[in-house]
Protein backbone atom coordinates (compact mmCIF):
# COMPACT_ATOMS: atom_id res chain seq x y z
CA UNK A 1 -42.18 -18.05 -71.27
CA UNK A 2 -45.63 -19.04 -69.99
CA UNK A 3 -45.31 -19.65 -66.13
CA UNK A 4 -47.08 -22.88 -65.41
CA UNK A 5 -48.30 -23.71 -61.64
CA UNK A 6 -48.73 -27.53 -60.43
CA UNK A 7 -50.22 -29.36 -58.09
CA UNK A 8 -46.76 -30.97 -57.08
CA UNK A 9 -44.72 -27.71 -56.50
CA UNK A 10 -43.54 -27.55 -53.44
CA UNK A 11 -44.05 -24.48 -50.98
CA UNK A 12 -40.24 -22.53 -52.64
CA UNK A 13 -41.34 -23.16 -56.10
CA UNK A 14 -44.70 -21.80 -55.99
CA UNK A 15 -43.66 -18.42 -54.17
CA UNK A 16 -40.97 -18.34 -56.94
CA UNK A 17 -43.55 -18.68 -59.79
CA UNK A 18 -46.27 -16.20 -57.97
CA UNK A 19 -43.37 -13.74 -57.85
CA UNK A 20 -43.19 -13.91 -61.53
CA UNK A 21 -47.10 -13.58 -62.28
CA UNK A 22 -47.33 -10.65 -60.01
CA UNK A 23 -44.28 -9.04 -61.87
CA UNK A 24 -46.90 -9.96 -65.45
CA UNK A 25 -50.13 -8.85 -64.45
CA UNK A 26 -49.61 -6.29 -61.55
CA UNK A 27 -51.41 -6.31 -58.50
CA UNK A 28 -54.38 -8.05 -57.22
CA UNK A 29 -56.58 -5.48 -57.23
CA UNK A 30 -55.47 -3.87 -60.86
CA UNK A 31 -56.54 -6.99 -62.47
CA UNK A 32 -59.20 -7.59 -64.82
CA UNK A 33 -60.57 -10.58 -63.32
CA UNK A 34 -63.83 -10.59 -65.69
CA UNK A 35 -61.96 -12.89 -68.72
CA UNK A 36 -58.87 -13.86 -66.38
CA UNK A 37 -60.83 -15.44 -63.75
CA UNK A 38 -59.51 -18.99 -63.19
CA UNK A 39 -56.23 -17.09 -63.46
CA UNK A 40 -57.09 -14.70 -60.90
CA UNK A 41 -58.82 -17.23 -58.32
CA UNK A 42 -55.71 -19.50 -58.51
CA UNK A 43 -53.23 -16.12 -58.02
CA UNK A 44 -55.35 -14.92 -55.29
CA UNK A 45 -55.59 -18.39 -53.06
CA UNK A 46 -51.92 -18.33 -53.59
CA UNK A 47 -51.76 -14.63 -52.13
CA UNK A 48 -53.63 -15.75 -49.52
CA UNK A 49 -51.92 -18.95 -48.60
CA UNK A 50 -48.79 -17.48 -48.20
CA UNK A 51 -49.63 -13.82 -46.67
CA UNK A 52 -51.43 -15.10 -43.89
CA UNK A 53 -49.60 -16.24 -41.05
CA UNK A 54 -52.97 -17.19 -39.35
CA UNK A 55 -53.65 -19.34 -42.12
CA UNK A 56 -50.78 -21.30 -41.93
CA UNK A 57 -51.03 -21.57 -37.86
CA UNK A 58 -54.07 -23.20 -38.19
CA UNK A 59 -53.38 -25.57 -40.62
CA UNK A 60 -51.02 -27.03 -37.60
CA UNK A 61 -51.78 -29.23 -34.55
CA UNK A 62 -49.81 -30.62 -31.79
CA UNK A 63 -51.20 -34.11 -30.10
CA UNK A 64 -49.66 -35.03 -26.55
CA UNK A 65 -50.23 -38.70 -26.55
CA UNK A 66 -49.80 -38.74 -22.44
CA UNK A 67 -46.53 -39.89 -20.75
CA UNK A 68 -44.50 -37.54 -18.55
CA UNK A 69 -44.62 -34.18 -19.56
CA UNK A 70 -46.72 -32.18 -21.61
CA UNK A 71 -46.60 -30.65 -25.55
CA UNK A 72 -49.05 -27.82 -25.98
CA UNK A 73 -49.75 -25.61 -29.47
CA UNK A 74 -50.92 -22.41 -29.65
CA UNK A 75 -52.49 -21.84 -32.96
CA UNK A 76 -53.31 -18.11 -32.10
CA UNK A 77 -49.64 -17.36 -31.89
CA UNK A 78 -47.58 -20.68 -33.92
CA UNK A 79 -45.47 -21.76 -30.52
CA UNK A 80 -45.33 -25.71 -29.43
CA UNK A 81 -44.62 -25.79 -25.77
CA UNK A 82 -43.24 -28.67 -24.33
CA UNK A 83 -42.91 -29.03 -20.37
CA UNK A 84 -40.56 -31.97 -18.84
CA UNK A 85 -41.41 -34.32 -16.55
CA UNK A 86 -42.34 -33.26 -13.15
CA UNK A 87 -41.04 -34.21 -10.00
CA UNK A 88 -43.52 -36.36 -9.15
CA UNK A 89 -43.98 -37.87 -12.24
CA UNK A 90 -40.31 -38.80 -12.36
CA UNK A 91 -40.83 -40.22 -8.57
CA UNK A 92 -43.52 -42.33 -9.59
CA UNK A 93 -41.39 -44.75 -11.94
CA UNK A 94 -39.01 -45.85 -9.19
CA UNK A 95 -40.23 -48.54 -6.73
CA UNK A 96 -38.56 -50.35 -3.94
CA UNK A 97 -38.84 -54.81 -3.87
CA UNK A 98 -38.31 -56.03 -0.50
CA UNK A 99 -37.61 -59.55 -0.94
CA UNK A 100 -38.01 -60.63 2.16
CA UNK A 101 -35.53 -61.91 5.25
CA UNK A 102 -33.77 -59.78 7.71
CA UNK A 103 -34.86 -55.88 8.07
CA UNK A 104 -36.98 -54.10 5.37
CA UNK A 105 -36.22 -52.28 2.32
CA UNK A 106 -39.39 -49.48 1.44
CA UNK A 107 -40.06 -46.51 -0.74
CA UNK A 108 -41.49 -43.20 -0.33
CA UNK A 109 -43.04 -41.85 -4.03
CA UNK A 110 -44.38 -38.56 -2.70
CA UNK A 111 -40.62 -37.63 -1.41
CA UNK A 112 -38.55 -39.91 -3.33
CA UNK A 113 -36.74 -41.32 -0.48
CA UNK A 114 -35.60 -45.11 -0.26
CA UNK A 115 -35.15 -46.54 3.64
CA UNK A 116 -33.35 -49.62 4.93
CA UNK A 117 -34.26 -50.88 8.48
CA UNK A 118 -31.46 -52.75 9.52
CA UNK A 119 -32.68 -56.37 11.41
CA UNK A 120 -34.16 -55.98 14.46
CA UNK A 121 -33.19 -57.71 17.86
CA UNK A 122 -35.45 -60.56 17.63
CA UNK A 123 -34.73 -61.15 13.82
CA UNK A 124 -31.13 -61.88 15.19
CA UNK A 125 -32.22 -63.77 17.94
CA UNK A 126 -33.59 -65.67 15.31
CA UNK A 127 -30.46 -67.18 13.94
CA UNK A 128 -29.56 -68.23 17.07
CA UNK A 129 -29.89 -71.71 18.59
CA UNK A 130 -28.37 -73.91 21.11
CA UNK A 131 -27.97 -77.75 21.53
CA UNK A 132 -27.91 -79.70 24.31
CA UNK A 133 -25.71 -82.54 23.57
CA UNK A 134 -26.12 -84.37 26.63
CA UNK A 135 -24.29 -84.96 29.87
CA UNK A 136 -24.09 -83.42 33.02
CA UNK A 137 -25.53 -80.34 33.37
CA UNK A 138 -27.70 -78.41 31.16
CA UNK A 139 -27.52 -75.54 28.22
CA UNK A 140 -30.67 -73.93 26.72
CA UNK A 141 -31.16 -70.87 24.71
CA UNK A 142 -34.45 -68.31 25.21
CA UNK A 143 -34.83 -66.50 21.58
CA UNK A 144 -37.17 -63.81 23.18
CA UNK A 145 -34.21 -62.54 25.30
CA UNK A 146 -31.12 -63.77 23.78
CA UNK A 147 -29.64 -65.43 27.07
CA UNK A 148 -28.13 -68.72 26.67
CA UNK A 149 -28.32 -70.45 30.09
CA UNK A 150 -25.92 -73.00 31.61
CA UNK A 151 -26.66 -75.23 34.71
CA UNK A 152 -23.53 -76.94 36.29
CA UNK A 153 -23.82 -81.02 37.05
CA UNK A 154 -26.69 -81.69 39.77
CA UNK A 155 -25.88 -83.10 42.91
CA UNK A 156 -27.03 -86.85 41.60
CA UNK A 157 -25.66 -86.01 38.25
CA UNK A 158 -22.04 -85.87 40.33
CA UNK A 159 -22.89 -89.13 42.30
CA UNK A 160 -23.97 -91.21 39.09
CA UNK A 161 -20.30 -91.44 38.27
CA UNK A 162 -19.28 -93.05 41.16
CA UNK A 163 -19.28 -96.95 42.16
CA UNK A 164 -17.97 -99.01 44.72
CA UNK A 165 -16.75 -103.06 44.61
CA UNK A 166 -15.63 -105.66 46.65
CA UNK A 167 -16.17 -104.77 50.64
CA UNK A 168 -17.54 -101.21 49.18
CA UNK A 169 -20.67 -100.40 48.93
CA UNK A 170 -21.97 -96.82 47.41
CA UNK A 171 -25.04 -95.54 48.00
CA UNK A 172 -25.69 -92.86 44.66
CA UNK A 173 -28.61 -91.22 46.28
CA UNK A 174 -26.64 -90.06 49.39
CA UNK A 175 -22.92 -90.33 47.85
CA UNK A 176 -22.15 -92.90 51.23
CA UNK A 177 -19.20 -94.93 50.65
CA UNK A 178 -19.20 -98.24 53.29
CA UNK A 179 -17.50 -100.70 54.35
CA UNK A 180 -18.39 -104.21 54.55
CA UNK A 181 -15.44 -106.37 55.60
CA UNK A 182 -16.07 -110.07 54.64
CA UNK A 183 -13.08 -111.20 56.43
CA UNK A 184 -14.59 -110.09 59.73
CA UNK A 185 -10.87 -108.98 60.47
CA UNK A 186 -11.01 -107.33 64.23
CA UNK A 187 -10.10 -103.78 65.29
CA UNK A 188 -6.72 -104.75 66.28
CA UNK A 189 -5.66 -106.70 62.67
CA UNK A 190 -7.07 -103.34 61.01
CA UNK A 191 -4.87 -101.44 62.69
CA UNK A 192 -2.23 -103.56 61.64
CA UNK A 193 -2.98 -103.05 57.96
CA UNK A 194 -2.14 -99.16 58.34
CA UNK A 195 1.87 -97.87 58.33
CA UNK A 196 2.89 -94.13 58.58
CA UNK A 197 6.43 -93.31 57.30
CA UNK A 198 8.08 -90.10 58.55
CA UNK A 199 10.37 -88.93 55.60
CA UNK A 200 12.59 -86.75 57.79
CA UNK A 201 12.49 -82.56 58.32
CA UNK A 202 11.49 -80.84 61.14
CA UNK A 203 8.93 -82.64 63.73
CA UNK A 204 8.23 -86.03 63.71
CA UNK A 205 5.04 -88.42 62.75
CA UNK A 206 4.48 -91.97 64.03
CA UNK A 207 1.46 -94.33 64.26
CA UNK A 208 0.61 -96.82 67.16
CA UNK A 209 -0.56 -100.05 65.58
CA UNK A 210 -1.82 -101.15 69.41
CA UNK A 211 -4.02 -97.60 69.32
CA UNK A 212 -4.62 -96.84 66.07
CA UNK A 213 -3.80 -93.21 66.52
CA UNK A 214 -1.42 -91.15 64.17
CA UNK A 215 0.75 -88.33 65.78
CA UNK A 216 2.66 -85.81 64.48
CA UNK A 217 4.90 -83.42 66.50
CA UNK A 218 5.88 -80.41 65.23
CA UNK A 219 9.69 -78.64 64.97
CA UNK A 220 11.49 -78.70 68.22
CA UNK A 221 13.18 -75.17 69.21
CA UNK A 222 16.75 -76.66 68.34
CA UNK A 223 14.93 -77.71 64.79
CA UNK A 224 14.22 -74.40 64.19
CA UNK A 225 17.28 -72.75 65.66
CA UNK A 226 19.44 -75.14 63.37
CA UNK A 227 18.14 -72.93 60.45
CA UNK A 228 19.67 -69.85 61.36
CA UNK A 229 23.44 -68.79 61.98
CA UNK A 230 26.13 -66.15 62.98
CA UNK A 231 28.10 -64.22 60.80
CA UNK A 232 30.24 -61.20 61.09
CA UNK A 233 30.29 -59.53 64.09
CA UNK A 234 26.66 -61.48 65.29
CA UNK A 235 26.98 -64.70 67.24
CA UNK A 236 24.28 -67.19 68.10
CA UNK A 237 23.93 -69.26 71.17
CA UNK A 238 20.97 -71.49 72.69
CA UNK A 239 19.06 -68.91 70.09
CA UNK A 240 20.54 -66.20 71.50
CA UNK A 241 21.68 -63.90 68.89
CA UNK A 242 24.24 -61.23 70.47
CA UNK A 243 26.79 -58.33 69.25
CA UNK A 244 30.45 -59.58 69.88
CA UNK A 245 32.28 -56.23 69.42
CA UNK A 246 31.03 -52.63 69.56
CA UNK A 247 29.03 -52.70 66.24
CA UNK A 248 26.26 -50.12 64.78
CA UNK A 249 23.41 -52.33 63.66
CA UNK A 250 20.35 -50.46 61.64
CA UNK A 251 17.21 -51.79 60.38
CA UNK A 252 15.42 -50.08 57.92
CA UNK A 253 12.14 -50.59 55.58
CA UNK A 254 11.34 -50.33 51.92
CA UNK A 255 11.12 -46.47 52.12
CA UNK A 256 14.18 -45.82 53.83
CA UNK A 257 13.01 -44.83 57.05
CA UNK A 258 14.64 -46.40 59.82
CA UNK A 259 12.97 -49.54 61.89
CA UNK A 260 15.98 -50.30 64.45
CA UNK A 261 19.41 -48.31 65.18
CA UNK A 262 21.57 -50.05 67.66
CA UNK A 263 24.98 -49.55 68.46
CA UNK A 264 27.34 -51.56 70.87
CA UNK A 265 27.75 -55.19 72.37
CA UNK A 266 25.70 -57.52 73.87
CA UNK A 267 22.47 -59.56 73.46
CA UNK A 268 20.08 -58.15 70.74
């Protein structure tokens, strides 16, 4: 059978059928080209095509079309070489978006680091205000420092809320209270308009009406001695306080130790 090559064989079938025209006519070089030589160009391109590996190299190229990376080809020895991204072209596809308010927010390409600065003092400061409502007194804030500041009621604040009717008068700018009696009542029918009551205990108080002075006295001695008395073995008399029979009295402190040691009868 007549071995037939064409234009649409692919790469398997045309080694198969130069395989079989080598086996018919021998070698390259025992042919008789002279009459056979369409044969013989068409067997020898074939030879060619497929015994040279430097043939087929160069009949491929490799195009890197940019990006990260590279793809190289080496047509002396066949091998495609493709390199990964480096570090700083993986670096340079990350970005930081500070959008603003409190602290920043800010990228480093050449090391690949991200940084957050928290909000500084006076950014805090910021969000701070005070109000002064009114009233006495006074409350401010100072952003630059931070210090919120109160001031008590002034002196004429304090007096402002103070008034005075009938025979008072009040004087705000001084704080004076006076008198004024309409009545023109005299020294001795003043007098008779104050009372002092003496609710009992020890010493006494009392007002004279004629004088206008107020007196108190304080506890007599029998006042005070009527808040203390005897009890075994102790008597008390005139404020006396004695030992009625031979009796060991001792006095001691919150430690232990000893104040007073008596022992016997008689006045203490």
């Amino acid at each position: 059978m007549a071995t037939t090559l064409n234009i649409t064989d692919n790469f398997t079938e045309l080694v198969s059928k130069f395989n079989e025209l080598s086996a018919g006519v021998g070698t390259i070089t025992g042919l008789d080209i002279e009459g056979e030589s369409d044969l013989a160009n068409i067997i020898t391109s074939i030879y060619a095509l497929i015994d040279s590996d430097t043939d087929f190299r160069s009949k491929i190229s490799v195009t890197d079309a940019g990006g990260d990376g590279s793809l190289s080809y080496s047509s002396s020895t066949g091998v495609i070489t493709y390199t990964g991204p480096s570090a700083s072209e993986s670096r340079a596809h990350f970005q930081a978006l500070d959008l603003g308010g409190d602290g920043s927010f800010a990228y480093d390409s050449s090391t690949g680091n991200f940084s957050y600065t928290g909000p500084s003092a006076s950014e805090v400061r910021a969000h701070i205000s005070v109000t002064d409502a009114g009233g006495d007194g006074s409350l401010s804030y100072n952003s630059g420092t931070g210090v919120i500041t109160y001031t008590g009621p002034s002196a004429s604040e304090v007096r402002a809320h103070f008034s005075a009717t009938g025979d008072l008068s009040y004087n705000s700018s001084t704080g004076e209270f006076s008198f004024s009696d309409s009545a023109q009542r005299t020294d001795s029918e003043i007098r008779g308009l104050i009372s002092v009551t003496d609710a009992g205990g020890d010493g006494s108080l009392s007002y004279n009406s004629s004088t206008g002075a107020i007196t108190y006295t304080g506890p007599s001695a029998g006042e005070v001695r009527a808040h203390f008395s005897a009890g075994d073995g102790i008597a008390i008399s005139s404020g006396s306080i004695a030992l009625e029979t031979p009796t060991r009295f001792r006095l001691f402190d919150s430690t232990g130790a000893t104040l007073l040691d008596l022992y016997g009868a008689g006045s203490l």
